[in-house]
C-alpha atoms as a PDB file:
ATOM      1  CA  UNK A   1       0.000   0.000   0.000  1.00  0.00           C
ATOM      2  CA  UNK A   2       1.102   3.187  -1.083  1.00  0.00           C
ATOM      3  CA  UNK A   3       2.080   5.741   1.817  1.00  0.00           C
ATOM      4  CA  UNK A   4      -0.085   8.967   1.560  1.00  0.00           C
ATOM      5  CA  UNK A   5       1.710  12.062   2.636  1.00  0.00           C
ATOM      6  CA  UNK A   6       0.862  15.601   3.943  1.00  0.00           C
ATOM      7  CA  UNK A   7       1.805  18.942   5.148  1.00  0.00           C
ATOM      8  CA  UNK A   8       3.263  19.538   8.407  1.00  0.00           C
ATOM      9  CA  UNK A   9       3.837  23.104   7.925  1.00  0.00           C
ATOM     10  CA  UNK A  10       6.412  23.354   5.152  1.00  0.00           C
ATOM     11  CA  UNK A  11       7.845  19.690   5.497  1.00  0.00           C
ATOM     12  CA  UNK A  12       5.852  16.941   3.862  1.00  0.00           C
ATOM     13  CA  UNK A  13       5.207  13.867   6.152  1.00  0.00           C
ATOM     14  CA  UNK A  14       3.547  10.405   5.831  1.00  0.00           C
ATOM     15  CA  UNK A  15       0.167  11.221   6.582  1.00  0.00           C
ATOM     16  CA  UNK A  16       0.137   9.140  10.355  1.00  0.00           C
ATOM     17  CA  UNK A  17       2.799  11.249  11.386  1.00  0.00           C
ATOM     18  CA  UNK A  18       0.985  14.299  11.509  1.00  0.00           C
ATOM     19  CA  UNK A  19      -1.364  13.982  14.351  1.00  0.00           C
ATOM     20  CA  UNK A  20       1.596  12.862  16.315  1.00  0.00           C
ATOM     21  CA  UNK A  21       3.818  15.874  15.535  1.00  0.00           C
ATOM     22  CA  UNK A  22       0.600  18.502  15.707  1.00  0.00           C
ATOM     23  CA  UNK A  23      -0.041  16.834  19.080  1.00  0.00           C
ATOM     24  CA  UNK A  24       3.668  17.433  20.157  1.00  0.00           C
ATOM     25  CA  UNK A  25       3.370  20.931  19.016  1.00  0.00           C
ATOM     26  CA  UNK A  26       0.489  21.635  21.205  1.00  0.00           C
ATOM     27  CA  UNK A  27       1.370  20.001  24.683  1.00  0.00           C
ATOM     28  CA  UNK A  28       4.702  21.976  24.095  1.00  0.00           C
ATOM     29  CA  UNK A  29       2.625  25.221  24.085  1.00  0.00           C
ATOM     30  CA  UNK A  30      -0.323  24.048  26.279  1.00  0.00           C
ATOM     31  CA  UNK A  31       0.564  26.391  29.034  1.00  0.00           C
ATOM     32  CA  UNK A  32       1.948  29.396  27.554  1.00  0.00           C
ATOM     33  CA  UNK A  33      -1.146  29.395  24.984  1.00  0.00           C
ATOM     34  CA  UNK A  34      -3.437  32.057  25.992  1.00  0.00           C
ATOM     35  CA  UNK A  35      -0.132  34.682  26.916  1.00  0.00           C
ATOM     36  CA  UNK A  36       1.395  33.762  23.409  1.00  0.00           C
ATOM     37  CA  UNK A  37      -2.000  34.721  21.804  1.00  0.00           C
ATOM     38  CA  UNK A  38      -2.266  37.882  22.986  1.00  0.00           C
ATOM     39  CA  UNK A  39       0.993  38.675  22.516  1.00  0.00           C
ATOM     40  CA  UNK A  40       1.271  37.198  18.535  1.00  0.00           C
ATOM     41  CA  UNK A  41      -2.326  39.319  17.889  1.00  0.00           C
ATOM     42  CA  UNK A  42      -2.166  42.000  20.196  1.00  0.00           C
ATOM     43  CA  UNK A  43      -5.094  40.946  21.715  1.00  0.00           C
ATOM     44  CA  UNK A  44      -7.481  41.367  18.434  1.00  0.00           C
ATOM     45  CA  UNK A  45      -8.277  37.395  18.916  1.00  0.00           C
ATOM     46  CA  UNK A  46     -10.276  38.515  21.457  1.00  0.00           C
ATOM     47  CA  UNK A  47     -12.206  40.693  19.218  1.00  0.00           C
ATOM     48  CA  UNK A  48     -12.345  38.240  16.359  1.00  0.00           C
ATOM     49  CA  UNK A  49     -14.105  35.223  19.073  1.00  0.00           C
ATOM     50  CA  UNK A  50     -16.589  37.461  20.054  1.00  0.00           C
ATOM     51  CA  UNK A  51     -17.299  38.247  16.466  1.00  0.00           C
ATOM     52  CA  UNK A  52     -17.309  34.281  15.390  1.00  0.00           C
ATOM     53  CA  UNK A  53     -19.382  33.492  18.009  1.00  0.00           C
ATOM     54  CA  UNK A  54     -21.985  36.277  17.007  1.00  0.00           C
ATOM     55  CA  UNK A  55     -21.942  34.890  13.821  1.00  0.00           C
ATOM     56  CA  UNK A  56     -23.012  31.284  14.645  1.00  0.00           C
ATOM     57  CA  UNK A  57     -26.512  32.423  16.287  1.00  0.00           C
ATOM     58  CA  UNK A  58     -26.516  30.133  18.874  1.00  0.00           C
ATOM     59  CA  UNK A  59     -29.791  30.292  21.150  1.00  0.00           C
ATOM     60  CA  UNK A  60     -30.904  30.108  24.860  1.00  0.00           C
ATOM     61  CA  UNK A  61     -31.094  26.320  24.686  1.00  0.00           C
ATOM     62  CA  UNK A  62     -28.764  24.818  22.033  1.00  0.00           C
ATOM     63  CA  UNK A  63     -26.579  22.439  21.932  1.00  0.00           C
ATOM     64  CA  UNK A  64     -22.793  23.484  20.611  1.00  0.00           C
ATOM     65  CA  UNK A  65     -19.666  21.278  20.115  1.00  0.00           C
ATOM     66  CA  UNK A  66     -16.727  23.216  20.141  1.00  0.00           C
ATOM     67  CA  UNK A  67     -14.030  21.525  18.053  1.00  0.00           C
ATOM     68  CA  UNK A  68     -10.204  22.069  18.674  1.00  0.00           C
ATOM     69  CA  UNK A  69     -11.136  24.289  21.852  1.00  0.00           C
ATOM     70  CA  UNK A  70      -8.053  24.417  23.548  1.00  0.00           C
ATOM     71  CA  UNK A  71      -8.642  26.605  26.533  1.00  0.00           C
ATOM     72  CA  UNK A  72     -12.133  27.224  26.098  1.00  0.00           C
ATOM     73  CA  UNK A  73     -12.354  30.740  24.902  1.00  0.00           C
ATOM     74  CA  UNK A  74     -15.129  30.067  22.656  1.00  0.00           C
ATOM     75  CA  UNK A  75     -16.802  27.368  24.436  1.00  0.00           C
ATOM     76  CA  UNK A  76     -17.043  29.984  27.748  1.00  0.00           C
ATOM     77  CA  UNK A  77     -18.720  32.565  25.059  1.00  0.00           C
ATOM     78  CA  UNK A  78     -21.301  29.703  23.977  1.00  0.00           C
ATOM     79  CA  UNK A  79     -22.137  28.304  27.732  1.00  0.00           C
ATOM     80  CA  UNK A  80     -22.892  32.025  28.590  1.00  0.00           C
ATOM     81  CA  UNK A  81     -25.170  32.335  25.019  1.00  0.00           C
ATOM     82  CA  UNK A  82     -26.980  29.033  25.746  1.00  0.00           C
ATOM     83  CA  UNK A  83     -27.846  29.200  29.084  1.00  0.00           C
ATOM     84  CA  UNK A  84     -28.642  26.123  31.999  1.00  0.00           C
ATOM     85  CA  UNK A  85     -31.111  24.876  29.219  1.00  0.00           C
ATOM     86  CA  UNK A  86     -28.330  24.207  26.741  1.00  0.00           C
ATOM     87  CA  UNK A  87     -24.592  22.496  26.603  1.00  0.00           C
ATOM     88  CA  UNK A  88     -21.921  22.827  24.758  1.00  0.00           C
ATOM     89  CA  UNK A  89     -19.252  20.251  24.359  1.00  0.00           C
ATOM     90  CA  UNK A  90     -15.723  21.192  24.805  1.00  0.00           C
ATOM     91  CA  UNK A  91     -13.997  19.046  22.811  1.00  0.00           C
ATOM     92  CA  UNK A  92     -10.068  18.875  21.746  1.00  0.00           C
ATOM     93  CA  UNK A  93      -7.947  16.258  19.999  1.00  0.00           C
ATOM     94  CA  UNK A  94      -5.004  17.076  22.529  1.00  0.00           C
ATOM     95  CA  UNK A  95      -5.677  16.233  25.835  1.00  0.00           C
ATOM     96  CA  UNK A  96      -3.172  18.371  28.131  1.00  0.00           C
ATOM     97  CA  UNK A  97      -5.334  21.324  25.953  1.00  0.00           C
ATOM     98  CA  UNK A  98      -8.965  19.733  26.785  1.00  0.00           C
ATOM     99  CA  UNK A  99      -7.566  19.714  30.221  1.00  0.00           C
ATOM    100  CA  UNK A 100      -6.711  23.492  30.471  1.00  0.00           C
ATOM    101  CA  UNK A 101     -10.143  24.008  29.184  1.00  0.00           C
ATOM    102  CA  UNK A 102     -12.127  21.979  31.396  1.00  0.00           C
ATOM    103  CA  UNK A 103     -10.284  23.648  34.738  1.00  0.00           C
ATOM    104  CA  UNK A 104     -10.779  27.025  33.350  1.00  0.00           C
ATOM    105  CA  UNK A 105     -15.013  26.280  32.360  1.00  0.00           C
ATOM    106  CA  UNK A 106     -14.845  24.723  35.961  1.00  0.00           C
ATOM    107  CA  UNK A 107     -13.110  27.506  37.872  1.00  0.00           C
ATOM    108  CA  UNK A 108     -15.328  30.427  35.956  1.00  0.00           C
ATOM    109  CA  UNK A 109     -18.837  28.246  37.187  1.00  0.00           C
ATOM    110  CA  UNK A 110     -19.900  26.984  33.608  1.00  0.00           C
ATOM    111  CA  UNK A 111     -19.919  23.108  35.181  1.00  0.00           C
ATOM    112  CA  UNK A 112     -23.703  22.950  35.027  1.00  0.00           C
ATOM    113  CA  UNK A 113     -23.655  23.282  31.067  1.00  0.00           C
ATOM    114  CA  UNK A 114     -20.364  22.010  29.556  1.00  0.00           C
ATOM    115  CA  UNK A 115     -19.659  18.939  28.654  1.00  0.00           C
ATOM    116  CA  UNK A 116     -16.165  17.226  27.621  1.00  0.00           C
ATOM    117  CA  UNK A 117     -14.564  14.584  24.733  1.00  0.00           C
ATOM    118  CA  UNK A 118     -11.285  14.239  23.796  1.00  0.00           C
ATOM    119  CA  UNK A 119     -12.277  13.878  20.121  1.00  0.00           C
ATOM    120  CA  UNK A 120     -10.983  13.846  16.628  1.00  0.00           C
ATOM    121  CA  UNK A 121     -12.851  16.356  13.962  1.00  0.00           C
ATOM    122  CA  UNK A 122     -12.384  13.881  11.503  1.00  0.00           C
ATOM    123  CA  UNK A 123     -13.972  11.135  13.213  1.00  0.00           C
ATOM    124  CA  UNK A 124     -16.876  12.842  15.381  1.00  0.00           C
ATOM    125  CA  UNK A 125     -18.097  10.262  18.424  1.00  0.00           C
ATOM    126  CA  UNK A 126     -21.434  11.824  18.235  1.00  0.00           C
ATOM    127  CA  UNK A 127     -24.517  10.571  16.492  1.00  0.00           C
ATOM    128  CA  UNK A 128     -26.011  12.284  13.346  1.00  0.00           C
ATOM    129  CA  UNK A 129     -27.927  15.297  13.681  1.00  0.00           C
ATOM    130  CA  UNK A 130     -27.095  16.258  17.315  1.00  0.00           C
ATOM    131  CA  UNK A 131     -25.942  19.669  17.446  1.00  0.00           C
ATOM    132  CA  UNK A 132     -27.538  23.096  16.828  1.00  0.00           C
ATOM    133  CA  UNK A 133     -23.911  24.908  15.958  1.00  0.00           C
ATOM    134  CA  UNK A 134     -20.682  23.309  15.379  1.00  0.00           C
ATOM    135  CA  UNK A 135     -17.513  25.641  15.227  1.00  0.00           C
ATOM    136  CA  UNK A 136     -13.923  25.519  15.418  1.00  0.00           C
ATOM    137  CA  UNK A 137     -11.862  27.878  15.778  1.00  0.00           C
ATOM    138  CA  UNK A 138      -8.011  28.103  14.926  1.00  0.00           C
ATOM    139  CA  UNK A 139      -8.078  24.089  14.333  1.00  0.00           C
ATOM    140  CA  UNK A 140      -8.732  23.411  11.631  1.00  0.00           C
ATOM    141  CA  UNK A 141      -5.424  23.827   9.555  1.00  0.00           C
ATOM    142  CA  UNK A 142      -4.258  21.739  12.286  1.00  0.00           C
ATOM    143  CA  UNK A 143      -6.325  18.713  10.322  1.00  0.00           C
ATOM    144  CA  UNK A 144      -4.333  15.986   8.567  1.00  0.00           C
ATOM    145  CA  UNK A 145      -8.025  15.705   5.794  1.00  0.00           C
ATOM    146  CA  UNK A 146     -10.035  18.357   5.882  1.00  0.00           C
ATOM    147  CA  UNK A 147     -12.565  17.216   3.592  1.00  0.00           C
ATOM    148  CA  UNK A 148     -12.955  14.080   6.256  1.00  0.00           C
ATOM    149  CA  UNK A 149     -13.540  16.554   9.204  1.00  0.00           C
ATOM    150  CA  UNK A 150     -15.696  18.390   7.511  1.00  0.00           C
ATOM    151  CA  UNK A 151     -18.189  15.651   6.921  1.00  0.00           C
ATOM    152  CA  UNK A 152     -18.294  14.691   9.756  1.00  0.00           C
ATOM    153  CA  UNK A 153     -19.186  18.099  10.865  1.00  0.00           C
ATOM    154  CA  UNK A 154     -21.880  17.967   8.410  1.00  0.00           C
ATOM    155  CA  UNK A 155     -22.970  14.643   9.754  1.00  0.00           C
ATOM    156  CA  UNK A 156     -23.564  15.828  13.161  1.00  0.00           C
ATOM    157  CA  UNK A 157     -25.530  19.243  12.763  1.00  0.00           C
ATOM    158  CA  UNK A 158     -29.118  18.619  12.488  1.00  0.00           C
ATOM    159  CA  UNK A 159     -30.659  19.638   9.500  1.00  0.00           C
ATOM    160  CA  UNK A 160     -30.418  24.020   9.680  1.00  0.00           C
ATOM    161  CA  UNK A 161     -27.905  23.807  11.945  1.00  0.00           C
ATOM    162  CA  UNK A 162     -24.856  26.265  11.293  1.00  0.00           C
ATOM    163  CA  UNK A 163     -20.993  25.389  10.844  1.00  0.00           C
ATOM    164  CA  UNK A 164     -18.515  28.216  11.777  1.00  0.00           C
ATOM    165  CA  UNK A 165     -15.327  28.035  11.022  1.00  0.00           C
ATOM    166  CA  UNK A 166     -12.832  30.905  12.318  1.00  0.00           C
ATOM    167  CA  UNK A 167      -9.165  30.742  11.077  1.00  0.00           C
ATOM    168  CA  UNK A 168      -6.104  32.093   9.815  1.00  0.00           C
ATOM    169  CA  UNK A 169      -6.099  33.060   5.958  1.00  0.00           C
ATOM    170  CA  UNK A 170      -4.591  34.784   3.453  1.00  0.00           C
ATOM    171  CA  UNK A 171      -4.759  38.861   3.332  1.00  0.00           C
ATOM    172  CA  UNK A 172      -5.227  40.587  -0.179  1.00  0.00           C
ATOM    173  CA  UNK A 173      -3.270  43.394  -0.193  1.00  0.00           C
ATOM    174  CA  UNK A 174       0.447  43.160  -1.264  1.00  0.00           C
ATOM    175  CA  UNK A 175       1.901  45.273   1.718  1.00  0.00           C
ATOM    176  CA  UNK A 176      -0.184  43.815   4.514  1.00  0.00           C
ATOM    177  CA  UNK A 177       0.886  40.549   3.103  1.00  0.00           C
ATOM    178  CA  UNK A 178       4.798  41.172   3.033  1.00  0.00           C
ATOM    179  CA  UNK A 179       4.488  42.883   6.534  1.00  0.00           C
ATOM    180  CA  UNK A 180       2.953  39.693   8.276  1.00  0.00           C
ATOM    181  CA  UNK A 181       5.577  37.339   6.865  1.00  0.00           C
ATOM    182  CA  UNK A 182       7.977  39.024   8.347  1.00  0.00           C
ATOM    183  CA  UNK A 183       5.839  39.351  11.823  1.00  0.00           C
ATOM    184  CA  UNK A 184       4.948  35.755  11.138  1.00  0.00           C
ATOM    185  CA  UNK A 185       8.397  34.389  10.193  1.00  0.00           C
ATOM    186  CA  UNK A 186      10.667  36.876  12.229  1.00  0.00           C
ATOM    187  CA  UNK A 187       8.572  38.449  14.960  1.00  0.00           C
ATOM    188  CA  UNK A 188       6.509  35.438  15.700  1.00  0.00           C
ATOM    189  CA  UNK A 189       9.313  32.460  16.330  1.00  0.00           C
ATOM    190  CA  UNK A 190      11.161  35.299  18.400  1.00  0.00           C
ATOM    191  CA  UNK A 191       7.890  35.460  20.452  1.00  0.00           C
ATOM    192  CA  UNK A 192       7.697  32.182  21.030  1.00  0.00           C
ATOM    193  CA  UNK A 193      11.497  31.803  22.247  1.00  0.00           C
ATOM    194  CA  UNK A 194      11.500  34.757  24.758  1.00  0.00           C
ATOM    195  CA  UNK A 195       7.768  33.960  26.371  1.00  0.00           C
ATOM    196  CA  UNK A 196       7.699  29.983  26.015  1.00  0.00           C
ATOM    197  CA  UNK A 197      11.251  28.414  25.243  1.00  0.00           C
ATOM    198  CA  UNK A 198       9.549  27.256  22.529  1.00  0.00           C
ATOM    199  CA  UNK A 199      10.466  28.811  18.810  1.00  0.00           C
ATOM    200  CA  UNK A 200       9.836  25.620  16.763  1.00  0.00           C
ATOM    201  CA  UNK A 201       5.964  25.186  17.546  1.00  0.00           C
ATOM    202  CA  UNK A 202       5.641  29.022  16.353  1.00  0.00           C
ATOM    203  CA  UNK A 203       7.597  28.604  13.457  1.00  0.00           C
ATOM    204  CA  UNK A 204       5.283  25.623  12.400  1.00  0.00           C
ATOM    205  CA  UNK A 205       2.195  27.344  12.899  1.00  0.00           C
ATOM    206  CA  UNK A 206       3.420  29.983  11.021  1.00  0.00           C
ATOM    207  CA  UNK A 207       3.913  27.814   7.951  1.00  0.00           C
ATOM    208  CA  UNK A 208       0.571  26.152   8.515  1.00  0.00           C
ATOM    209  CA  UNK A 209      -1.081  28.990   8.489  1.00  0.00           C
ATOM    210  CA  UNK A 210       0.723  29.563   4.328  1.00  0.00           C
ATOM    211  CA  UNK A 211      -0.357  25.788   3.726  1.00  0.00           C
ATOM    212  CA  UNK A 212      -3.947  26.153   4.475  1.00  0.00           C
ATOM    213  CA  UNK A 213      -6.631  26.701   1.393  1.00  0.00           C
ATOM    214  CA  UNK A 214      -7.705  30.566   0.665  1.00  0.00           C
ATOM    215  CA  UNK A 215     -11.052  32.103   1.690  1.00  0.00           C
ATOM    216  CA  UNK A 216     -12.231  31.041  -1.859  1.00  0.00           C
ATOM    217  CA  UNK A 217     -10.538  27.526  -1.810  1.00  0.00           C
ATOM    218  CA  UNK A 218     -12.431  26.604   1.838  1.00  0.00           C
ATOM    219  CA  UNK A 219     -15.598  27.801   0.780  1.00  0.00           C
ATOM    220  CA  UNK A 220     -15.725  25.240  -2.059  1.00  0.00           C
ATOM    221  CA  UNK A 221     -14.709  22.905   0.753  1.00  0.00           C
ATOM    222  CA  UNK A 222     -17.732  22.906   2.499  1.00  0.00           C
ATOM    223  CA  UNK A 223     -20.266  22.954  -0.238  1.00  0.00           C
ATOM    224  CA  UNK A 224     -18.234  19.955  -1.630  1.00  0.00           C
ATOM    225  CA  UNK A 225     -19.358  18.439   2.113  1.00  0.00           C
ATOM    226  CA  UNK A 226     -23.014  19.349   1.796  1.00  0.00           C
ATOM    227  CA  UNK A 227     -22.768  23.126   2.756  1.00  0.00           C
ATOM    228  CA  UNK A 228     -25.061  25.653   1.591  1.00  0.00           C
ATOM    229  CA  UNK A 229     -25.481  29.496   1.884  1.00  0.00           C
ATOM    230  CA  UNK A 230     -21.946  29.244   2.155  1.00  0.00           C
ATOM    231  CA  UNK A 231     -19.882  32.448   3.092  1.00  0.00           C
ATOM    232  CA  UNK A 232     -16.641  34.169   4.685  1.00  0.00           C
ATOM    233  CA  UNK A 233     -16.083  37.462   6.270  1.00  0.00           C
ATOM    234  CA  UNK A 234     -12.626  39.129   6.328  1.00  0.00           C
ATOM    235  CA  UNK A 235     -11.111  40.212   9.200  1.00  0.00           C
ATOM    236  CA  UNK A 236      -7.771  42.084   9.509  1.00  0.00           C
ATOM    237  CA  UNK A 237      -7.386  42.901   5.767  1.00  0.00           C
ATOM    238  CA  UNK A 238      -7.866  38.629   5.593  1.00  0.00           C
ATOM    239  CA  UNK A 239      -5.185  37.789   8.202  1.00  0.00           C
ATOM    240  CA  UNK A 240      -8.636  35.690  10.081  1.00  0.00           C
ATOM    241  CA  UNK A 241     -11.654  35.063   8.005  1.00  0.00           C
ATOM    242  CA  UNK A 242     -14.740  33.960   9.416  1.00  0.00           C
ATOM    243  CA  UNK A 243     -16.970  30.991   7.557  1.00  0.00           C
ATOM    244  CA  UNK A 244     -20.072  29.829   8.022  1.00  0.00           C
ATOM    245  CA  UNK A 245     -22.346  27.033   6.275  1.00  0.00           C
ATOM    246  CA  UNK A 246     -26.014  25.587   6.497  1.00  0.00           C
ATOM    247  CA  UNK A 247     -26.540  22.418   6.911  1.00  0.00           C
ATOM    248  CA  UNK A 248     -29.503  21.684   4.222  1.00  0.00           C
END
């Protein structure tokens, strides 16, 4: 059988290596995650969760799963929006990061309506049309197949239910662009050496960030996995874009 390979960043690996070396990357910067990403954004991921989470229309009395939640930023946003009537499930492929999240849900009194799986996006443990909103937010360039997750997205919204996706893309304008490779190749790395001990993870999600598909490229993603009303807002002259999708 024929080895498939992938992207790990810029190197190309067999395709079962890369959950082991994404999962390496992130219990390296488990603890130093929510200081680096203030400090790599300047805070404006703040400003872009609130806006994602806006954008997905949850209600008093959904149910959310939270995909790739790492310390629970969004999934505190959604317990908050759905109230003691709904739950949202925290969920995270790495555990030392489902961990952080479940202390920090615990410690800020959002027990009574959260919910935890250590989970992989592309293989959802949760039956078909179970959730109101689905959403994940810097993840999913993290995915070995993307097309696979994203099915299995599809598969468990119900039918109406909304898919956000919030993550890094790729701006428009010539200058922005050639001023955030150098903050993401330079600036970024540095970062990560001073605040973590840690410049290899940020130099990797650097280059993931270049090897994920364009705004236009992940749009046709999801209507290739059942999608409709399919669209992406730009954020940050297209540094983040926001996407969302129907489930017909």
């Amino acid at each position: 059988m024929e080895n498939k390979t992938t992207h790990f960043g810029f190197e190309t690996v067999n395709t079962a290596e890369k959950t082991k070396k994404v999962a390496e990357v992130f219990n390296s910067v488990a603890k130093n995650y929510d200081l680096m990403n203030d400090l790599m954004s300047l805070g404006i991921h703040r400003a872009w969760k609130k806006i994602a989470v806006m954008m997905c229309g949850a209600k008093s009395g959904n149910k959310v799963l939270d995909l790739a939640s790492g310390t629970a930023d969004l999934a505190m946003k959604f317990c908050k929006v759905v109230g003691s009537n709904g739950v949202v499930v925290v969920s995270d492929i790495n555990n030392e990061m489902l961990q952080i999240g479940r202390d920090r849900l615990i410690d800020q009194g959002f027990s009574n309506n959260a919910k935890f799986s250590l989970a992989d996006a592309q293989d959802l443990p949760f039956p078909n049309d179970t959730f109101d909103v689905v959403s994940i937010a810097f993840g999913l360039r993290n995915v070995t197949d993307k097309d696979k997750a994203l099915k299995s997205m599809a598969r468990v919204l119900k039918p109406g239910g909304k898919l956000m996706i919030l993550e890094f893309s790729k701006p428009k304008a010539k200058l922005v662009k050639e001023l955030y490779d150098h903050y993401s190749f330079k600036v970024i790395p540095l970062l990560g050496q001073i605040f973590a001990k840690d410049s290899s993870s940020y130099k990797y999600l650097a280059e993931s960030i270049r090897m994920h598909p364009t705004q236009d490229e992940l749009k046709l993603m999801m209507e290739d996995a059942g999608f409709v009303d399919n669209s992406f807002l730009n954020m940050t002259s297209g540094i983040v874009a926001i996407h969302t999708g129907i489930k017909p």
